[in-house]
Protein backbone atom coordinates (compact mmCIF):
# COMPACT_ATOMS: atom_id res chain seq x y z
CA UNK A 1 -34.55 -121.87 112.92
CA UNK A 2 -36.41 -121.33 109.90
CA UNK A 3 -38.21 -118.58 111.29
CA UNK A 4 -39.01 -115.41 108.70
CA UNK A 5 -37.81 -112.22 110.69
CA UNK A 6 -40.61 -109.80 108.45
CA UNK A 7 -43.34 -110.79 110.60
CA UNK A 8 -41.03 -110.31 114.01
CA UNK A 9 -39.93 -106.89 112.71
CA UNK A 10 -43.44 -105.56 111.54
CA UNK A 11 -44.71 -106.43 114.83
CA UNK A 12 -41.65 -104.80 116.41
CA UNK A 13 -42.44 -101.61 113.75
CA UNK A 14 -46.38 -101.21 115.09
CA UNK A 15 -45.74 -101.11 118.75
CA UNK A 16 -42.34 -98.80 118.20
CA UNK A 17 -44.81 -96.62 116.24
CA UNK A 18 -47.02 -95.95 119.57
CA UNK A 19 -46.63 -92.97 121.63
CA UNK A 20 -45.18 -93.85 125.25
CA UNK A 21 -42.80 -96.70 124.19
CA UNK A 22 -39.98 -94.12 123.50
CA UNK A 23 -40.29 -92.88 127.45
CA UNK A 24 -40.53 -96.40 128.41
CA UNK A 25 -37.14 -96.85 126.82
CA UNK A 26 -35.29 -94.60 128.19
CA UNK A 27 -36.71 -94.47 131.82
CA UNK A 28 -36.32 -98.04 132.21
CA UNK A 29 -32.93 -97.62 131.18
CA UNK A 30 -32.37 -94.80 133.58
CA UNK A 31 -34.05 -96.82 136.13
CA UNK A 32 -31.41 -99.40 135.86
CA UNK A 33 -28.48 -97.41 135.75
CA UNK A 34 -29.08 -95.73 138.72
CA UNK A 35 -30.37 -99.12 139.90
CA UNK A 36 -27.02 -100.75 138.71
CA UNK A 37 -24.72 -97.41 139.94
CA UNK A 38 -26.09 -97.93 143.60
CA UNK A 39 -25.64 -101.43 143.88
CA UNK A 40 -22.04 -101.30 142.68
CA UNK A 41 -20.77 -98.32 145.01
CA UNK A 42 -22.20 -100.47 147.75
CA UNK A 43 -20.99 -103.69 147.02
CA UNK A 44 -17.05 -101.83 146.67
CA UNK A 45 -18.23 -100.22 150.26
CA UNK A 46 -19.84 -103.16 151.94
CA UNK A 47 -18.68 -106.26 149.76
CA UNK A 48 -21.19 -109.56 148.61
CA UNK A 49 -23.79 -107.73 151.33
CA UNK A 50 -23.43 -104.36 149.98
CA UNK A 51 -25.33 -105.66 146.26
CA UNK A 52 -28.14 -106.67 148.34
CA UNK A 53 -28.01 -103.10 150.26
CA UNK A 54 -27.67 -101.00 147.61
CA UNK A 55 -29.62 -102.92 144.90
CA UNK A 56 -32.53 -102.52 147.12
CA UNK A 57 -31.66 -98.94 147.74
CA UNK A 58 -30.98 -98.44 144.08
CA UNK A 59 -34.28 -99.98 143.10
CA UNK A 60 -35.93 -97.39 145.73
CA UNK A 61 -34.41 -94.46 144.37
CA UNK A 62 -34.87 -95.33 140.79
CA UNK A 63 -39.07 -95.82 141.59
CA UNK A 64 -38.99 -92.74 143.11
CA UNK A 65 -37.25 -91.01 139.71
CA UNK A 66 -38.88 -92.58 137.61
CA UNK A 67 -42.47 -92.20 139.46
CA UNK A 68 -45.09 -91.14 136.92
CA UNK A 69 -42.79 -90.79 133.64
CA UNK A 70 -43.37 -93.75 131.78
CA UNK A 71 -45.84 -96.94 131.91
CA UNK A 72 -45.58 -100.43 130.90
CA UNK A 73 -45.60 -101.62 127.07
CA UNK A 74 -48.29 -103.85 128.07
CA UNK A 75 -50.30 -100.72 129.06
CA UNK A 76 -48.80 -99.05 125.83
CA UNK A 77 -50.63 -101.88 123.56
CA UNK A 78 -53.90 -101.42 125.62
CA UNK A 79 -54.08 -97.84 124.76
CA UNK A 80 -53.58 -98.52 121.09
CA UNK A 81 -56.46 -97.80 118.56
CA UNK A 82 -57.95 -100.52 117.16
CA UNK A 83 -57.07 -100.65 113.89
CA UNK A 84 -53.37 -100.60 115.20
CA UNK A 85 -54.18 -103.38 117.78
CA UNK A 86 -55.62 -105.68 114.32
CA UNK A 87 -52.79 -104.88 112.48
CA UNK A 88 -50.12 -105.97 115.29
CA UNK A 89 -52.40 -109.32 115.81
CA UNK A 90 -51.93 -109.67 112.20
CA UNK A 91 -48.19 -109.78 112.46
CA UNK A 92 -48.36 -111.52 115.45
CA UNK A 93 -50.30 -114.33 113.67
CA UNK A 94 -48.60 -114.36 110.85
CA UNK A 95 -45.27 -115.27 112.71
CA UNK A 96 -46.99 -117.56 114.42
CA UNK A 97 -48.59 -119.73 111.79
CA UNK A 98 -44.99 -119.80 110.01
CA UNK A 99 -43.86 -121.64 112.26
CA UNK A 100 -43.30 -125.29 111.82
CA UNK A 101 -42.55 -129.01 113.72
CA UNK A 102 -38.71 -128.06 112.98
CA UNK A 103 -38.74 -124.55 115.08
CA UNK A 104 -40.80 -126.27 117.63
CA UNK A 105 -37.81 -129.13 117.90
CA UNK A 106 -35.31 -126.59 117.91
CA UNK A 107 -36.91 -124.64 120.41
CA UNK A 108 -36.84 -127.15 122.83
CA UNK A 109 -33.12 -128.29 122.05
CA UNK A 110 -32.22 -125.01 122.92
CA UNK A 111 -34.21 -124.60 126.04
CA UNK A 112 -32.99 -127.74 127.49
CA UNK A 113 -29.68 -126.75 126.72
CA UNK A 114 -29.51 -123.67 128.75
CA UNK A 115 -30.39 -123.68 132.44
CA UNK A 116 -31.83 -120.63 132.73
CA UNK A 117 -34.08 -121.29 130.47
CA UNK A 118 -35.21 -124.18 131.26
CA UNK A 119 -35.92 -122.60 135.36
CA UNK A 120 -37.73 -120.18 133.70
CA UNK A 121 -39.91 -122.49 131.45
């Protein structure tokens, strides 16, 4: 793809820049961990049924953890100022209207290439 990262990574720069996202980070990750670290022990314990069990369980227990510490990046953006909210459209649209009938094409060669991509689209 022809795509020019700049835009991508001064839109990534503005939202890193907000308060929040750094907790967001991290308890997500800790989320899954714990998350991922139930769900193993009980699929050695209980076998194929024992990922169901404990992923569930995991998923519980990291909720509970987790409760209260961090919120959504969506939420993050919503909170922004203003001016930071025009500025991170700006990006946004600039990487947008760079794109051309090549990405597009390209795009959609890759999506029907991979499955789960193409379930999810």
């Amino acid at each position: 793809m022809v795509i020019r990262t700049t835009e991508v990574v001064e839109a990534l720069r503005i939202i890193s820049e907000q308060n929040g996202l750094q907790a967001t980070a991290s308890q997500s990750l800790k989320g899954g961990l714990i998350t991922g670290g139930v769900a193993s022990f009980s699929a050695l314990l209980l076998g194929p049924a024992g990922l169901a069990i404990g992923g569930t369980l995991g998923g519980i227990l990291a909720t509970y953890l987790t409760k209260d510490k961090f919120v959504p990046v969506g939420q993050i953006i919503m909170e922004m100022e203003e001016r930071d909210k025009h500025e991170l459209y700006r990006a946004v649209q600039n990487f947008v209207t760079s794109l051309d009938a090549a990405d597009a094409m390209q795009l959609v060669a890759l999506v029907q290439g991979n499955d789960i991509l193409k379930r999810n689209v």
